[in-house]
Protein backbone atom coordinates (compact mmCIF):
# COMPACT_ATOMS: atom_id res chain seq x y z
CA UNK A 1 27.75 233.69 -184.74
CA UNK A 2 24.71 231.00 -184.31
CA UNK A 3 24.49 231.00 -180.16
CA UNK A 4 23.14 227.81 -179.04
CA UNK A 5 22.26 228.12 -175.12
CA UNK A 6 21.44 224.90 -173.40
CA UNK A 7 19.05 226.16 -170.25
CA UNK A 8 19.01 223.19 -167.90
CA UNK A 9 20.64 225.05 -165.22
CA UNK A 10 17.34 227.13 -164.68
CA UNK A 11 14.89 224.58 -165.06
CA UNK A 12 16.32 221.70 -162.81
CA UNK A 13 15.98 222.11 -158.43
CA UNK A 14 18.92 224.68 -159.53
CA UNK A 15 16.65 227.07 -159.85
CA UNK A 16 15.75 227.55 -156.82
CA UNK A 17 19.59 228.01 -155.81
CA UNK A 18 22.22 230.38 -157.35
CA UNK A 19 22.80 228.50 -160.56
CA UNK A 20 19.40 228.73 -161.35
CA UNK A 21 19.47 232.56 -160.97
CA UNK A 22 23.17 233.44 -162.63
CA UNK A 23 22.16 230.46 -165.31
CA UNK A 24 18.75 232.78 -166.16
CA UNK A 25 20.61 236.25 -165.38
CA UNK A 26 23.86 235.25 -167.71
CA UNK A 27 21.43 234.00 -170.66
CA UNK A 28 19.57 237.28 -170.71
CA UNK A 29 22.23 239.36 -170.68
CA UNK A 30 24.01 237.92 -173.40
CA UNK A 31 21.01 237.66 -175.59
CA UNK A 32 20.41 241.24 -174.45
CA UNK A 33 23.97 241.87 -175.61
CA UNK A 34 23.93 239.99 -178.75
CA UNK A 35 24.59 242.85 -181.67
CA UNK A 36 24.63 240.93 -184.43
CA UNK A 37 25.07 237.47 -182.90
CA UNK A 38 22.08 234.72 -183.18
CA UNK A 39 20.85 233.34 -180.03
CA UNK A 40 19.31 230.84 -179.80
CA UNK A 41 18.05 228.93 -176.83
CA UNK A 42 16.72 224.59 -176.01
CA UNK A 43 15.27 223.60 -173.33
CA UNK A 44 14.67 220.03 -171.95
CA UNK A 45 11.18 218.73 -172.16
CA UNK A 46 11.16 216.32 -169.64
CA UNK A 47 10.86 219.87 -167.37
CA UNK A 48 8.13 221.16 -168.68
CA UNK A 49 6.49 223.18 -165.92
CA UNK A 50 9.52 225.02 -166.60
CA UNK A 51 8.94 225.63 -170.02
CA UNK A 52 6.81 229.02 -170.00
CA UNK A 53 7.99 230.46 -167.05
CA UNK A 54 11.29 230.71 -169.21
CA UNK A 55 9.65 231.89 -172.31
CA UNK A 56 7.70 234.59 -170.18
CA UNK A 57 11.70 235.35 -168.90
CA UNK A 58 12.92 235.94 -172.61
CA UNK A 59 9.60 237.78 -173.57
CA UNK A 60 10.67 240.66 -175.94
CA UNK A 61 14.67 239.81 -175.55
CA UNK A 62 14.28 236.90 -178.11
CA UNK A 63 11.85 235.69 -180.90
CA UNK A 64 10.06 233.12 -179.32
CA UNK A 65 10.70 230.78 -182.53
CA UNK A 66 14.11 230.84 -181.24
CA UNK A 67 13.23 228.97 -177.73
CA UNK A 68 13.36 225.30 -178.94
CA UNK A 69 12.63 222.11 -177.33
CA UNK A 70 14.20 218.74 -177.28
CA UNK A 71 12.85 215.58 -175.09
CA UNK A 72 14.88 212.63 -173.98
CA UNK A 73 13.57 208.99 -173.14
CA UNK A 74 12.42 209.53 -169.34
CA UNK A 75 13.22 208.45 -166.75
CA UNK A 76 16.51 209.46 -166.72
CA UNK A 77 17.64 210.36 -163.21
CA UNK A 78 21.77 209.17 -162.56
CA UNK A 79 20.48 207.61 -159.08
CA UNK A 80 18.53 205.04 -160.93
CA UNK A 81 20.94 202.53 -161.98
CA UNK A 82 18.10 201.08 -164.48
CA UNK A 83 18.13 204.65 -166.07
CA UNK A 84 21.79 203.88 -167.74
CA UNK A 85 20.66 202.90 -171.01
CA UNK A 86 17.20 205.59 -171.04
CA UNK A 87 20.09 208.07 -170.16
CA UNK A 88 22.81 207.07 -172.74
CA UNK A 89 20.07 207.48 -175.71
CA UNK A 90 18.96 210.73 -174.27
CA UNK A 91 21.95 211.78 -174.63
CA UNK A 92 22.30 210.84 -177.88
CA UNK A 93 19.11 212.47 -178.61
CA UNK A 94 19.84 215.86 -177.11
CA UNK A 95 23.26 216.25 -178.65
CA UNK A 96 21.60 215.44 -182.50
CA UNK A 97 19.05 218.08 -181.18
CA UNK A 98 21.58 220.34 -180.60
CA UNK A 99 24.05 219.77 -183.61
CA UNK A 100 20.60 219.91 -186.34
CA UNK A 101 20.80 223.68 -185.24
CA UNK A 102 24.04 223.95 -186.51
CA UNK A 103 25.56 226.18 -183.71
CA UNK A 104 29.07 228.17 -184.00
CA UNK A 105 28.97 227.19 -180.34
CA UNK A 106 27.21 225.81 -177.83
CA UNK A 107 27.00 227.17 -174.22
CA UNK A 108 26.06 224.94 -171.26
CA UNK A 109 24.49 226.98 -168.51
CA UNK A 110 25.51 223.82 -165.94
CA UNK A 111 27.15 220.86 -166.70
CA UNK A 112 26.59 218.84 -163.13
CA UNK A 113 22.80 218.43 -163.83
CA UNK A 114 20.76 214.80 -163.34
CA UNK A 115 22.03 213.22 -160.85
CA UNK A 116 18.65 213.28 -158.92
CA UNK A 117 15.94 214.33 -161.74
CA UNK A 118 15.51 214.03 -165.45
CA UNK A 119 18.50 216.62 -166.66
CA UNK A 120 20.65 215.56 -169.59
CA UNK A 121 24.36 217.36 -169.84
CA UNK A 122 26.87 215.55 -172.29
CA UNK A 123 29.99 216.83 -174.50
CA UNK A 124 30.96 214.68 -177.65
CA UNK A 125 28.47 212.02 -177.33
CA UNK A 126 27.39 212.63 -180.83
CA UNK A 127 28.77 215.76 -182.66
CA UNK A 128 32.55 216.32 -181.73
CA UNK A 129 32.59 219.18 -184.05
CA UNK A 130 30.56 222.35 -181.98
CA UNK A 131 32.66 224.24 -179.92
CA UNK A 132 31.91 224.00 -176.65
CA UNK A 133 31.66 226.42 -173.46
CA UNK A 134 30.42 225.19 -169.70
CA UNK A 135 29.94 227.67 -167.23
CA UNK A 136 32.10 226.48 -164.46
CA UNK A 137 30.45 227.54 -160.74
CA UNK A 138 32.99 225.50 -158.66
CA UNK A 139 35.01 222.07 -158.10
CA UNK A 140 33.89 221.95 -154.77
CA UNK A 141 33.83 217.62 -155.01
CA UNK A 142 37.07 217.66 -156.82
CA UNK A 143 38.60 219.58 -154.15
CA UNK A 144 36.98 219.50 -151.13
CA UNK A 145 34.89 216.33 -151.07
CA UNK A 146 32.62 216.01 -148.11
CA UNK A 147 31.96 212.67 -145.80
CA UNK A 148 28.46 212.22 -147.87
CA UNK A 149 30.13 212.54 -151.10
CA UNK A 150 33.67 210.35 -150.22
CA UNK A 151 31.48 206.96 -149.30
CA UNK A 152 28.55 207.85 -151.84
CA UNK A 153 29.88 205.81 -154.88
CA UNK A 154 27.07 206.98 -157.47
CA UNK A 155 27.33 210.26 -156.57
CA UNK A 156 30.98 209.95 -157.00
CA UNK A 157 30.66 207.63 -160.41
CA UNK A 158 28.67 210.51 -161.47
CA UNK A 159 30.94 213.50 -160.65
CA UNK A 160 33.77 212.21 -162.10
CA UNK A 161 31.81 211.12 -165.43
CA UNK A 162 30.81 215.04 -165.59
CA UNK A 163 34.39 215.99 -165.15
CA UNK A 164 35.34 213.72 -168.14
CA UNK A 165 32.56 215.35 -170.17
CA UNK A 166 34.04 219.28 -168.57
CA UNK A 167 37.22 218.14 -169.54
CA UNK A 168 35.98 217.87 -173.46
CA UNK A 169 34.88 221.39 -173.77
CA UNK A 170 36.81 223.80 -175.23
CA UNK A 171 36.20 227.12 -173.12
CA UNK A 172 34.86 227.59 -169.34
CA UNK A 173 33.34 230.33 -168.18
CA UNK A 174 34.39 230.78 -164.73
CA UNK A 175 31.99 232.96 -161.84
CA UNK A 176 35.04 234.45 -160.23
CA UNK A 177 38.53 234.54 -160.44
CA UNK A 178 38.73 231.85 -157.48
CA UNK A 179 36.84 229.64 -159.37
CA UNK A 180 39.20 230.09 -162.50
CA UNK A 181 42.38 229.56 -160.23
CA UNK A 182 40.23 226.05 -159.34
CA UNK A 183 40.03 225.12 -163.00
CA UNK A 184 43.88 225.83 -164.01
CA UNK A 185 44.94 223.71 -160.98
CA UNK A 186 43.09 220.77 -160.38
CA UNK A 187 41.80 220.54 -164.32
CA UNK A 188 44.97 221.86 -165.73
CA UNK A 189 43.00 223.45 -167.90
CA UNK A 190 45.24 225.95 -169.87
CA UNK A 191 44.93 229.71 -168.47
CA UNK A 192 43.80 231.43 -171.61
CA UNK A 193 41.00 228.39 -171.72
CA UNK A 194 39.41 229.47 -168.46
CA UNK A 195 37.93 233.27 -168.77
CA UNK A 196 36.34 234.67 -165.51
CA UNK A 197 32.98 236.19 -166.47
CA UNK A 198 32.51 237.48 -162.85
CA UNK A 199 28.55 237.51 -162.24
CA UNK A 200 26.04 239.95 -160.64
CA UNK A 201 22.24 240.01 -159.14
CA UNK A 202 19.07 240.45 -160.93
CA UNK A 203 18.32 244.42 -161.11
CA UNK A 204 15.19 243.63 -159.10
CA UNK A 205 17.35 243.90 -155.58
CA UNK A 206 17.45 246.98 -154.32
CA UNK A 207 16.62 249.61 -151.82
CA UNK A 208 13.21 249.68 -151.66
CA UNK A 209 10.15 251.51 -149.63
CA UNK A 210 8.09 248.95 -147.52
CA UNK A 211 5.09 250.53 -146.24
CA UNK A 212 4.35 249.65 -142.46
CA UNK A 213 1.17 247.31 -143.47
CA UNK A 214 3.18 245.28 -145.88
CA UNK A 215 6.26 244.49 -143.35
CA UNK A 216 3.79 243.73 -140.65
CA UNK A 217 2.16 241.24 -142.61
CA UNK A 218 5.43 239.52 -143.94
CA UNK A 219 6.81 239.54 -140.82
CA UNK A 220 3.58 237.87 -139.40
CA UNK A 221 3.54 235.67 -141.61
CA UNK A 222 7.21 233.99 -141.19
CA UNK A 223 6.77 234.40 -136.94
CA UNK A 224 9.54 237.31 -137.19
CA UNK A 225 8.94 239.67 -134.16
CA UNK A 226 12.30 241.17 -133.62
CA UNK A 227 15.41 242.59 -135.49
CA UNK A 228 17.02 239.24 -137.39
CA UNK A 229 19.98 238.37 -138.72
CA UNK A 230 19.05 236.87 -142.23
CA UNK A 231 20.95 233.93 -144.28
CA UNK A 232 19.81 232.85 -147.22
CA UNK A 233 21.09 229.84 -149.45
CA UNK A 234 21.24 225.90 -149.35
CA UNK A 235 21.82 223.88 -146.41
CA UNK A 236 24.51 221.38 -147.19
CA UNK A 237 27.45 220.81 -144.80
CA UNK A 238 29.62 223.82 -146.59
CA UNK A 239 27.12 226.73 -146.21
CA UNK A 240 28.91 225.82 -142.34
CA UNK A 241 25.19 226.84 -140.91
CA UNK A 242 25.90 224.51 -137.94
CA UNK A 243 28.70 226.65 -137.19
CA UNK A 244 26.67 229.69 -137.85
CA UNK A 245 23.82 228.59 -135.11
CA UNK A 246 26.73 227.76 -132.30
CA UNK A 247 28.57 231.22 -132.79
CA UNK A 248 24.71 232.94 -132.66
CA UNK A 249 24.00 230.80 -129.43
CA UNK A 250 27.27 232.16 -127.59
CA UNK A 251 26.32 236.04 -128.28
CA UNK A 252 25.68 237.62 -124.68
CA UNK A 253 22.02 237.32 -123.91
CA UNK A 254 21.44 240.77 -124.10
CA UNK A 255 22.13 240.55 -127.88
CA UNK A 256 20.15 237.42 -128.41
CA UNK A 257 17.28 238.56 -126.43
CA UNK A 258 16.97 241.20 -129.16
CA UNK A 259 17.62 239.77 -132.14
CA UNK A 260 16.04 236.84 -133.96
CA UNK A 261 18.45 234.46 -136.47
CA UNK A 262 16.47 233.21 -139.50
CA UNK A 263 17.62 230.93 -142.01
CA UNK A 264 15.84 230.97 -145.57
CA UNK A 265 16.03 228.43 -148.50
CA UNK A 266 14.83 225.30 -149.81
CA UNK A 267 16.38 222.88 -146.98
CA UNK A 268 15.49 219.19 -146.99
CA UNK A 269 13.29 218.44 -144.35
CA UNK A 270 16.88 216.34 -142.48
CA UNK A 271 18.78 218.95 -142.59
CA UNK A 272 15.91 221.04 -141.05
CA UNK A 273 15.59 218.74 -138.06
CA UNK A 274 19.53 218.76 -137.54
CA UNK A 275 19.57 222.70 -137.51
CA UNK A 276 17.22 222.68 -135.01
CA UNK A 277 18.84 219.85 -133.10
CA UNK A 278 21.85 222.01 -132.56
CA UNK A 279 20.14 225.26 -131.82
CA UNK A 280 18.23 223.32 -128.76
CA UNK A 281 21.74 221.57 -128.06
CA UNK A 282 23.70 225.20 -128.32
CA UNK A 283 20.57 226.43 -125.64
CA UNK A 284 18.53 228.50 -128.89
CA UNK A 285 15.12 229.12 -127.06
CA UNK A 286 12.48 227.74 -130.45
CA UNK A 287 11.41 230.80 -131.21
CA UNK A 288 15.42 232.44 -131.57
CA UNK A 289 15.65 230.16 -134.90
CA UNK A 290 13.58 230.60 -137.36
CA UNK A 291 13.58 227.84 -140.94
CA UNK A 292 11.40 229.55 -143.00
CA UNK A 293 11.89 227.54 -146.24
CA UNK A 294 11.86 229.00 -149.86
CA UNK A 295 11.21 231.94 -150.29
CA UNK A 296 9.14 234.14 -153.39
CA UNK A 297 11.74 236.65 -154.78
CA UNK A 298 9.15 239.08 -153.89
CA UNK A 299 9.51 238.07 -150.05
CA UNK A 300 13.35 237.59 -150.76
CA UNK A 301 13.70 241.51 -151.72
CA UNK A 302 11.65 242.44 -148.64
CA UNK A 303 13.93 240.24 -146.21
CA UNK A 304 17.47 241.73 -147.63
CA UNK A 305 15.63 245.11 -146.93
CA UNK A 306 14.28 244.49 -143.43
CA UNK A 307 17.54 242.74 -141.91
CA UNK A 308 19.41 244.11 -139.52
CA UNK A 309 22.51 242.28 -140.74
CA UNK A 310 22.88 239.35 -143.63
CA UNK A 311 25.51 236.58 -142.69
CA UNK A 312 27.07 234.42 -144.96
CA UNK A 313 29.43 231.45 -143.26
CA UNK A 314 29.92 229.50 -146.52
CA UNK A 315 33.20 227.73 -146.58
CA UNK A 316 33.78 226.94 -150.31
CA UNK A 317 32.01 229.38 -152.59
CA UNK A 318 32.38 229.23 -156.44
CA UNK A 319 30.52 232.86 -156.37
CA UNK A 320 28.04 234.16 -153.84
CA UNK A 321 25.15 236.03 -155.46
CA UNK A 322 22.99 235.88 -151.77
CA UNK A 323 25.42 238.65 -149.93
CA UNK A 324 25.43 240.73 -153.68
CA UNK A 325 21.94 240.66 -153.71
CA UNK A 326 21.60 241.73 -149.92
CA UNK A 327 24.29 244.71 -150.12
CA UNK A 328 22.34 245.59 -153.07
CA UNK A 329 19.27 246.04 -150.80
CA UNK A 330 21.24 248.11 -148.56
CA UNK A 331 21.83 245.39 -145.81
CA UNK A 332 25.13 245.22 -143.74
CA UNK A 333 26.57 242.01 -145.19
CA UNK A 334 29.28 239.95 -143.54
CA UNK A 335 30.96 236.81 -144.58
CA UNK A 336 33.54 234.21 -144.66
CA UNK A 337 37.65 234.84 -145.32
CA UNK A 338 37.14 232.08 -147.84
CA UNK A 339 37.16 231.33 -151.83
CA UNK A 340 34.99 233.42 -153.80
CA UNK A 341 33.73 235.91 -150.64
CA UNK A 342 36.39 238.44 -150.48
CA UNK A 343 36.16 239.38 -154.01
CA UNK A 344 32.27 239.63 -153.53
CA UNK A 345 31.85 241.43 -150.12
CA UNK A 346 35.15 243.64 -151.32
CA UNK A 347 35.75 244.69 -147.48
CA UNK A 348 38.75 242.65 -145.37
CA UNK A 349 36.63 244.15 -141.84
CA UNK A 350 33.17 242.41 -142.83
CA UNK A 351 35.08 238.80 -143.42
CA UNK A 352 35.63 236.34 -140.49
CA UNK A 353 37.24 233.06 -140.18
CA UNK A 354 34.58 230.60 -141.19
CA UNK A 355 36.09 227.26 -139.41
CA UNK A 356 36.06 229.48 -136.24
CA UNK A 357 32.56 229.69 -133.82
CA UNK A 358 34.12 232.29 -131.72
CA UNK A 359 35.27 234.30 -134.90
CA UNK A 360 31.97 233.94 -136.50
CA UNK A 361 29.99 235.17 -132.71
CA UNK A 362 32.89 237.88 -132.75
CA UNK A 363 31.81 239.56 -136.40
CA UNK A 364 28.13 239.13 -135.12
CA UNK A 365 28.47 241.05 -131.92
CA UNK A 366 30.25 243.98 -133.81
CA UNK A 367 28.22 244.25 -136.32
CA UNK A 368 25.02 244.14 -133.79
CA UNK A 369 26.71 246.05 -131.08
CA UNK A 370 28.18 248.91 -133.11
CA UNK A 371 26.00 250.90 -134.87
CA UNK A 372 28.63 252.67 -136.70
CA UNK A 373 30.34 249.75 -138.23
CA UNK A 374 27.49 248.52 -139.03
CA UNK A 375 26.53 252.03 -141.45
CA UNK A 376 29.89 251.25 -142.82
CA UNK A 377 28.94 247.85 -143.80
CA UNK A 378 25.84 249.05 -145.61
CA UNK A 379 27.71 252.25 -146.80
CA UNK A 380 30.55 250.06 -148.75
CA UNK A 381 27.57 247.89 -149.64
CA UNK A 382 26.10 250.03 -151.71
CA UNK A 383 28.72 251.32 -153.90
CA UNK A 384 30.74 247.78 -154.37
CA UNK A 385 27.74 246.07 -155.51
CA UNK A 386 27.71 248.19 -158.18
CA UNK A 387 30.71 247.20 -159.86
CA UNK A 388 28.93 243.67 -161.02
CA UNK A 389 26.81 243.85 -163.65
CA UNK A 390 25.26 240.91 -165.84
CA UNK A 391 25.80 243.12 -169.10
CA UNK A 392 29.84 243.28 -168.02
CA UNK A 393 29.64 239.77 -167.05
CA UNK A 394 27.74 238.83 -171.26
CA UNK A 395 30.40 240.87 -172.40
CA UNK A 396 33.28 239.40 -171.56
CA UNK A 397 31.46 236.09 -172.64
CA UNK A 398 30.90 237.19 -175.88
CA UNK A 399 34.19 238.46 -176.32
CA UNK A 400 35.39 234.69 -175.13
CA UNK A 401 32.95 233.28 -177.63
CA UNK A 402 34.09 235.33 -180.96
CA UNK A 403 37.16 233.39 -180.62
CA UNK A 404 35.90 230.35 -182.41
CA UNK A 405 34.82 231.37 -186.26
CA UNK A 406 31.59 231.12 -187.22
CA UNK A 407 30.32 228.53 -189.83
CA UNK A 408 31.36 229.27 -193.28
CA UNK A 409 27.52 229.91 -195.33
CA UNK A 410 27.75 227.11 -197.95
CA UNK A 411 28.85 229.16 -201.35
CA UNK A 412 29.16 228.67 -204.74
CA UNK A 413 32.34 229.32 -206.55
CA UNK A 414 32.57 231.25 -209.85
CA UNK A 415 36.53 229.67 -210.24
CA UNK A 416 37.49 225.87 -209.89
CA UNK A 417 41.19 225.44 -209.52
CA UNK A 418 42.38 221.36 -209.60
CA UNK A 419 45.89 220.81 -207.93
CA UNK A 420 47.57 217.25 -207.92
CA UNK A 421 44.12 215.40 -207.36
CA UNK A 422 40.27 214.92 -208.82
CA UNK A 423 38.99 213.06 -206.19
CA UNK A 424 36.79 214.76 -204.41
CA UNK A 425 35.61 213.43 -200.17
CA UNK A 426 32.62 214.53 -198.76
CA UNK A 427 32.78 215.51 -195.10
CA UNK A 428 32.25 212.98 -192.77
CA UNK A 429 28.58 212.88 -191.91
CA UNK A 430 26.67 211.58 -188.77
CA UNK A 431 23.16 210.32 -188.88
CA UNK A 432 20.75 209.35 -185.93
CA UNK A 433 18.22 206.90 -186.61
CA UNK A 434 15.31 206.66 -183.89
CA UNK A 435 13.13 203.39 -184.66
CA UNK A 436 11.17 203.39 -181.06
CA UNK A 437 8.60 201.20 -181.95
CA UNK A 438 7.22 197.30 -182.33
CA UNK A 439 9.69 195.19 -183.41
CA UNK A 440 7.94 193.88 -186.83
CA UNK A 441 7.71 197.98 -187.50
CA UNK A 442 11.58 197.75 -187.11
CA UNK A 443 11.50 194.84 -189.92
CA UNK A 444 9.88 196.98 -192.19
CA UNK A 445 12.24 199.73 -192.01
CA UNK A 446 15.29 197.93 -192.64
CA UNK A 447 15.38 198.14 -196.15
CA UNK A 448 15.07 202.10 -195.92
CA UNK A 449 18.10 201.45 -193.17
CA UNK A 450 19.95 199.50 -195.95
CA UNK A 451 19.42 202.26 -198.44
CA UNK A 452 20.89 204.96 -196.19
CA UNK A 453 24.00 203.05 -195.89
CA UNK A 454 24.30 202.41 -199.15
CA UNK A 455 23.68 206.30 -200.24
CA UNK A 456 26.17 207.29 -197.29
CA UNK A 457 28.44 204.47 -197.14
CA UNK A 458 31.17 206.60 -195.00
CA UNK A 459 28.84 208.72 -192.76
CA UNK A 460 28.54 207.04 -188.95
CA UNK A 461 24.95 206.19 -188.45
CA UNK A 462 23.38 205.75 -184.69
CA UNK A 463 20.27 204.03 -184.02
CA UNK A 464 17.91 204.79 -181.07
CA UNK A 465 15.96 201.53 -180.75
CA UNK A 466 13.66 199.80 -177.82
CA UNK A 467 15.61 196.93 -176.02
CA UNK A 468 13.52 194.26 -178.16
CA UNK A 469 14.75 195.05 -181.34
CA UNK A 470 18.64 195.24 -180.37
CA UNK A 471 19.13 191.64 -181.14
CA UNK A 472 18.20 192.24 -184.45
CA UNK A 473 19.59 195.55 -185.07
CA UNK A 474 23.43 194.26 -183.87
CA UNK A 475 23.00 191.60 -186.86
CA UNK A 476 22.26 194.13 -189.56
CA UNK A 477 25.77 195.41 -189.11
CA UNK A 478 24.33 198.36 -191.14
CA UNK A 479 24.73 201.01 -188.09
CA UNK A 480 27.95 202.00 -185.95
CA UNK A 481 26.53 202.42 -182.59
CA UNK A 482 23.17 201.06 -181.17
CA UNK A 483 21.28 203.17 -178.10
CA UNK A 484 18.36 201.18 -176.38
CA UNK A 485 16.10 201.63 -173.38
């Protein structure tokens, strides 16, 4: 089979979150896994600082002739209402991209992409044929929509577009089995439709040797001067952080006094401010919360390995690679009784109630308090992370995948046999036309545009054109459909 990967999900501000990383991890392994598939991998050029960092990634796992590139008509950001018709050519664009590759199918590494940058994600804009699979983190919107989300009509508009697009693909590649139970009942998506891959954490995370200089200076360098309890992730209102800082507050001060709770990620700077509104509220002296922002992977590893204990409150998780990663390091992991989390922490006594502050402060004590629950927190740690892998998680992809048959190689026959007719159809054809430039450069090329027709008088032919030469286009009646910007 001809792979065709479509890498947005770890080039967009998702890579800095855990679709970027299972996006990146999931690609690799399956083109580490390939036998004797084809992969074959595009990338959007409208990212392009993004653009070597991910052929550095695939550096002896593919040929780099195989890492393509495709650019759209930018801007093209779903916020912008003036973007609409930029963003309905580039999608036009990307999906002729796509289908000139002639894939046996087409994986989308995340399908929720451009809402607030230049990402283009579309299913049967342009090429109905190519068999399509979307990895499928959560419905979180669908299911559980937040206050932001419930009285933010674009952002709604948006979502539900995407779902119409989700709905048009014909296999999803679920994170976890949660996340597969989400897609059979509020999709009614057809069980043997949805496969759960499962995921894993980049082999990088483990138990590692920090020599004394190199932990003083880390530690120095983020203001960490105690034992810390360590969260890592995003910041919006279902990682339940609030929650998180209230049930740290109400520890006895004995605990507090020596502990430190610090908060990593890429946070916008008002969600910051609100965190530390409530610590100050909740009594948090400044220097008992600590923001520290992103984080390198490098400092990442080093955290998971230095905590004393790695909290995750999360109320609605498709996955969870942040507490995989961490037990992976050898921390003692805790987290919510909710979604995804079970199945990834693996241990009913490391789970609390995450709509509960007093449940949350109660798992925090014990695991501070009691130093042997807390070995038994890294102990189990250890040997369940084990039992994800990204080469288990490719597999069961590719297995998924080898369902849909693979291009028949054009061949000639040796034997004609003629039954009942000898009239002969060709396929049905689609050709994109992009004529971008000055409107008396369109004039000229409308009797090559009237010659196409007339050679292909059934295919459907799209035209890309600048808004100034629409007019004129619409009264050729030569094309079927007519994309401006």
């Amino acid at each position: 089979m001809r792979i065709v990967i479509d890498m947005q999900g770890a080039q967009t501000e998702s890579r800095f979150r855990g679709i970027g990383r299972y996006s990146l991890s999931l690609a690799l392994a399956i083109a580490r896994q390939r036998g004797e598939h084809e992969v074959v991998l595009v990338l959007n050029g409208m990212f392009p600082h993004t653009i070597e960092p991910l052929r550095s990634a695939f550096e002896g796992v593919l040929p780099q002739e195989n890492i393509l590139i495709w650019d759209g008509v930018a801007p093209v950001r779903e916020a912008d209402a003036g973007n609409d018709k930029r963003r309905e050519a580039s999608e036009v664009l990307r999906e002729a991209f796509i289908s000139a590759q002639r894939p046996d199918l087409l994986l989308i590494t995340s399908l929720f992409e451009g809402f607030g940058d230049d990402a283009i994600t579309s299913i049967g804009r342009f090429d109905t044929s190519i068999p399509t699979a979307v990895i499928l983190y959560d419905l979180i919107p669908l299911i559980s929509p937040d206050e932001h989300f419930a009285a933010h009509r674009p952002q709604r508009d948006y979502y539900y577009r995407k779902i119409a697009s989700l709905k048009q693909s014909q296999l999803l590649l679920a994170i976890s089995e949660r996340a597969r139970l989400e897609a059979i009942t509020a999709l009614k998506v057809e069980p043997q439709d949805v496969i759960n891959v499962s995921g894993a954490f980049d082999e990088s995370f483990k138990v590692i040797d920090i020599s004394a200089e190199k932990k003083a200076a880390l530690l120095m360098r983020l203001n960490i001067h105690k034992p810390f309890v360590f969260y890592t992730g995003g910041a919006d209102a279902r990682k339940n952080l609030h929650r998180l800082i209230e049930a740290y507050a109400s520890l006895p001060p004995v605990v507090r006094a020596e502990n430190q709770l610090v908060l990593a990620g890429k946070m916008p700077i008002g969600h910051v401010e609100d965190f530390k509104m409530t610590a100050t509220r909740c009594g948090l002296a400044e220097d008992e919360l600590l923001l520290t922002g992103y984080v390198q992977d490098d400092d990442l590893l080093a955290l998971y390995n230095l905590c004393r204990l790695f909290v995750f409150p999360s109320l609605h998780e498709g996955f969870g690679i942040p507490p995989l990663e961490a037990m992976s390091c050898g921390a003692a992991v805790i987290g919510a009784h909710a979604t995804s989390l079970p199945e990834v922490i693996g241990l009913p006594e490391a789970l609390f109630d995450p709509t509960s502050v007093q449940a949350i402060a109660g798992k925090l004590e014990q695991a501070l308090t009691d130093e042997a629950f807390r070995q038994k927190l890294i102990a189990h740690g250890l040997q369940h992370a084990k039992t994800f892998t990204w080469a288990a998680s490719a597999q069961r992809a590719l297995t998924a995948f080898e369902r849909f048959k693979p291009r028949a190689p054009a061949q000639r026959r040796s034997h004609l046999t003629i039954e009942k007719t000898s009239i002969f159809q060709e396929a049905p054809q689609k050709i994109l036309l992009l004529k971008l430039d000055h409107l008396g450069d369109f004039v000229l090329a409308i009797p090559a545009i009237t010659r196409l027709r007339a050679r292909y008088p059934s295919a459907t032919i799209d035209l890309v054109v600048g808004s100034w030469s629409v007019s004129l286009a619409q009264g050729l009646k030569l094309v079927n459909n007519i994309y401006s910007f």
